[in-house]
Protein backbone atom coordinates (compact mmCIF):
# COMPACT_ATOMS: atom_id res chain seq x y z
CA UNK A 1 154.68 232.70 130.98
CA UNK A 2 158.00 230.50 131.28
CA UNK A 3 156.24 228.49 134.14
CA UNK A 4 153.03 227.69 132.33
CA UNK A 5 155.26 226.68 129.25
CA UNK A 6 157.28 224.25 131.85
CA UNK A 7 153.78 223.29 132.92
CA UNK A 8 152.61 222.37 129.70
CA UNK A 9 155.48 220.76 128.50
CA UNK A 10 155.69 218.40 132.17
CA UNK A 11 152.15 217.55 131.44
CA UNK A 12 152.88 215.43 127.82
CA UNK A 13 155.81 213.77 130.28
CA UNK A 14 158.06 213.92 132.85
CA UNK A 15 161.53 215.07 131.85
CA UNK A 16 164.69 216.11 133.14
CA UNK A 17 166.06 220.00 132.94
CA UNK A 18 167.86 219.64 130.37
CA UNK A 19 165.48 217.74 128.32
CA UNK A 20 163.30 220.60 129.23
CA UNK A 21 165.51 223.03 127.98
CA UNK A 22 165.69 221.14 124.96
CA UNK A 23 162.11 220.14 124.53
CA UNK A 24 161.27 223.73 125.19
CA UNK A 25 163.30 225.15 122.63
CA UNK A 26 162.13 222.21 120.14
CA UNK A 27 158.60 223.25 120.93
CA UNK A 28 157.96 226.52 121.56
CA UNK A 29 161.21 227.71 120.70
CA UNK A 30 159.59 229.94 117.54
CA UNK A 31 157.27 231.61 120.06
CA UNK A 32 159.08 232.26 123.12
CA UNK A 33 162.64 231.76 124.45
CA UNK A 34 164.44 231.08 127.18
CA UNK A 35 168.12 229.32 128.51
CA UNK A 36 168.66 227.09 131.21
CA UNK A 37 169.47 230.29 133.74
CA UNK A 38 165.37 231.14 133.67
CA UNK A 39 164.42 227.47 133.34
CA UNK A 40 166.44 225.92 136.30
CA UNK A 41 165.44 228.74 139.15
CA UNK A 42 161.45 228.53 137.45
CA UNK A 43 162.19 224.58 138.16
CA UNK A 44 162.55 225.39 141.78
CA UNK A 45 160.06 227.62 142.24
CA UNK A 46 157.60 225.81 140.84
CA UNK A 47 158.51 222.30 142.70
CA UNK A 48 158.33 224.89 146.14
CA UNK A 49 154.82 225.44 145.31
CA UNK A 50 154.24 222.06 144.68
CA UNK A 51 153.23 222.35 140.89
CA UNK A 52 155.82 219.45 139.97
CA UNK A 53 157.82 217.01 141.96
CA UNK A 54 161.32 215.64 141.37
CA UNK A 55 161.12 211.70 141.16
CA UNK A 56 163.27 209.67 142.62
CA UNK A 57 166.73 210.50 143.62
CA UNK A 58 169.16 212.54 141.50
CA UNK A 59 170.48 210.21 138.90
CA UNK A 60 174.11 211.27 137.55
CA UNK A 61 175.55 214.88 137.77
CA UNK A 62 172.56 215.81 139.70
CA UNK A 63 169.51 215.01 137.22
CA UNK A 64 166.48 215.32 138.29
CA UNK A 65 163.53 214.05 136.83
CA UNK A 66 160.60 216.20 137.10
CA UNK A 67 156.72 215.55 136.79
CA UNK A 68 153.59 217.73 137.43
CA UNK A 69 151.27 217.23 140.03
CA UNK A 70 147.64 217.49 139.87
CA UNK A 71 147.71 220.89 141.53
CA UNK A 72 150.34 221.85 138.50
CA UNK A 73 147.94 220.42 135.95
CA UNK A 74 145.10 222.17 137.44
CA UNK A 75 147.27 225.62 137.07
CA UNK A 76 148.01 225.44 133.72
CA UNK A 77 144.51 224.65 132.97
CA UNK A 78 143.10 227.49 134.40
CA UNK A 79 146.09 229.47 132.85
CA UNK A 80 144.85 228.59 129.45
CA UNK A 81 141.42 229.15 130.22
CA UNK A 82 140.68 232.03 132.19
CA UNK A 83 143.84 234.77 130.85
CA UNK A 84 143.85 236.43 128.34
CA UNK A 85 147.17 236.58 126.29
CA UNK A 86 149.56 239.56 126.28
CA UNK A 87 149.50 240.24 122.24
CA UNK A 88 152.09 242.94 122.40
CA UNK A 89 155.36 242.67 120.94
CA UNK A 90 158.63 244.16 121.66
CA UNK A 91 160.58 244.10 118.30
CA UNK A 92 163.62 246.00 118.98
CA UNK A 93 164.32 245.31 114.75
CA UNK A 94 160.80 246.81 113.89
CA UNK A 95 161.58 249.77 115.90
CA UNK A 96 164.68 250.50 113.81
CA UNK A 97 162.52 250.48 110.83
CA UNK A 98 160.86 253.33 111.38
CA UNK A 99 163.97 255.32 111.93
CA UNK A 100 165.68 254.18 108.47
CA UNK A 101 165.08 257.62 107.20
CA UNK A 102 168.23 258.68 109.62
CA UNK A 103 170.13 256.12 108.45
CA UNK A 104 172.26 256.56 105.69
CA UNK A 105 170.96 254.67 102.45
CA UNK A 106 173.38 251.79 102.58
CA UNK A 107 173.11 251.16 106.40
CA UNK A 108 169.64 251.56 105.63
CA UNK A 109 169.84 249.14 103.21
CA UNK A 110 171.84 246.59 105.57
CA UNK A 111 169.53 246.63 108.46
CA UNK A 112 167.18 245.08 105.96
CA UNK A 113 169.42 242.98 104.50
CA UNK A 114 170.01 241.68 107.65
CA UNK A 115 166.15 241.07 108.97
CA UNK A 116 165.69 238.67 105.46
CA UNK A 117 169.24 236.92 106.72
CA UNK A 118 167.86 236.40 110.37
CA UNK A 119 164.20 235.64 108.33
CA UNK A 120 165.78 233.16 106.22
CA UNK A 121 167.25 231.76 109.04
CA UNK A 122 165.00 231.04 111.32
CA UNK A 123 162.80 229.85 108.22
CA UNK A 124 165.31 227.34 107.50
CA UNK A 125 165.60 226.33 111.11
CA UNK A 126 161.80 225.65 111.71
CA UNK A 127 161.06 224.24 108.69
CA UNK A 128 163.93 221.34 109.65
CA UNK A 129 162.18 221.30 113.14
CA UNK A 130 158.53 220.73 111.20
CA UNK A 131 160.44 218.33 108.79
CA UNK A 132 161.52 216.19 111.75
CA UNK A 133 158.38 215.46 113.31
CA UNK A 134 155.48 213.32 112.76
CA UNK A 135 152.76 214.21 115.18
CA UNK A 136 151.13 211.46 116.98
CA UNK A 137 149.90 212.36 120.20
CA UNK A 138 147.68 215.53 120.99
CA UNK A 139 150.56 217.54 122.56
CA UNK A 140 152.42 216.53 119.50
CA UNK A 141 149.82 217.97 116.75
CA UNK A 142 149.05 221.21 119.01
CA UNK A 143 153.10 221.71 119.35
CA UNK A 144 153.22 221.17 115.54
CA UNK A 145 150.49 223.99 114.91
CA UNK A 146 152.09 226.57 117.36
CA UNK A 147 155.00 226.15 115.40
CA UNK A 148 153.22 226.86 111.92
CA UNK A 149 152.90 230.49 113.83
CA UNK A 150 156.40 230.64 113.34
CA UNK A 151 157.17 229.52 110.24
CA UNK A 152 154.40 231.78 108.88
CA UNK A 153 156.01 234.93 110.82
CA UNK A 154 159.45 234.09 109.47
CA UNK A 155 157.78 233.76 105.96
CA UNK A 156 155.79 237.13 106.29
CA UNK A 157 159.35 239.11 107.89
CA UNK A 158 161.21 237.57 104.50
CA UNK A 159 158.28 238.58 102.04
CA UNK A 160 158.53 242.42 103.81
CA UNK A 161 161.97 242.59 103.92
CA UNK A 162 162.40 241.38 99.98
CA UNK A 163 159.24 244.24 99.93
CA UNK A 164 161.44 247.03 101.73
CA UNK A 165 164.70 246.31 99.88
CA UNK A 166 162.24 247.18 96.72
CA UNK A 167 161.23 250.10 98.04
CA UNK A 168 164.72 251.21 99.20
CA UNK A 169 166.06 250.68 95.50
CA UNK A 170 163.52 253.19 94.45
CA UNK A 171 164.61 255.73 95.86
CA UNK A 172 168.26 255.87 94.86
C-alpha cells in the first residue's frame, strides 16, 4: 500500500523524501502511517523499477527530488482500479475492549479513558490539518475528503468511548 500512496502523492508533484514524508503524513496521515525508515527503502525500490525517477543531481545533504514516470502513473492507476481494498482492521485497542471484564473496574475504566484522550487527540489534530487547507486542485479536494474519514472515525471512537464510560458507571 505504502508504494501506491508514494505513487499517488508523486503524481500531484514531484517532491523530495522528506517532503514526502511530510506530505504523506499531512495527507493520508489519518488513514495510514508510516516514517521515513519504510518511505526511503520504498523510494528505492520503486525508482529500481522505474516507477519514479530522481531529477537532477542531489541538491544539499543528499536530496533528491523525485517524480513519477508514466509507467508509475500507469501503476497506480490500475492499483486504484482493478484491487479491491483490504477493509480489515487490526485495532490492538478494540481488542482490549472485549477483555475489560478481566480488568479490574478502574483499569477498566482507564483503558477507556484513555481511547477518548487518544480520540480527542487525534480529533484535535485533524481538524487543525482540515482547518489549514483550502482545496484547489483535484488531488487537493480528494486529499481533503479522505481525511473527513478520519475526522469522522476519531468523532465516532470519542462518542463510544463517552458511551462505554456510561456504561462502566452503571455498573458500580
Amino acid at each position: 500500500m505504502l508504494r501506491h500512496a508514494l505513487l499517488g502523492l508523486l503524481a500531484d508533484r514531484p517532491m523530495s523524501g522528506y517532503e514526502l514524508a511530510q506530505r504523506f503524513e499531512a495527507a493520508v496521515g489519518a488513514t495510514w502511517s508510516a516514517g521515513h525508515s519504510q518511505i526511503y527503502p520504498e523510494l528505492n525500490r520503486l525508482a529500481d523499477e522505474g516507477l519514479i525517477a530522481a531529477d537532477g543531481e542531489p541538491g544539499p545533504r543528499g536530496r533528491k527530488t523525485y517524480r513519477i514516470t508514466g509507467d508509475g502513473r500507469d501503476a497506480v492507476r490500475e492499483w486504484l482500479r482493478e484491487t479491491e481494498p483490504d477493509r480489515t482492521v487490526r485495532d490492538e485497542a478494540a481488542l482490549r475492549t472485549f477483555f475489560l471484564w478481566l480488568m479490574d473496574p478502574d483499569d477498566a475504566r482507564a483503558h477507556v479513558e484513555a481511547e477518548l484522550r487518544a480520540a480527542e487527540e487525534a480529533l484535535s489534530t485533524l481538524r487543525a490539518t482540515a482547518a489549514a487547507r483550502r482545496p484547489a486542485t483535484p488531488a487537493e479536494r480528494s486529499q481533503r475528503i479522505g481525511l473527513e474519514i478520519g475526522l469522522r472515525e476519531a468523532q465516532a471512537r470519542a462518542d463510544w468511548a463517552v458511551w462505554a464510560l456510561e456504561r462502566l458507571s452503571e455498573h458500580r
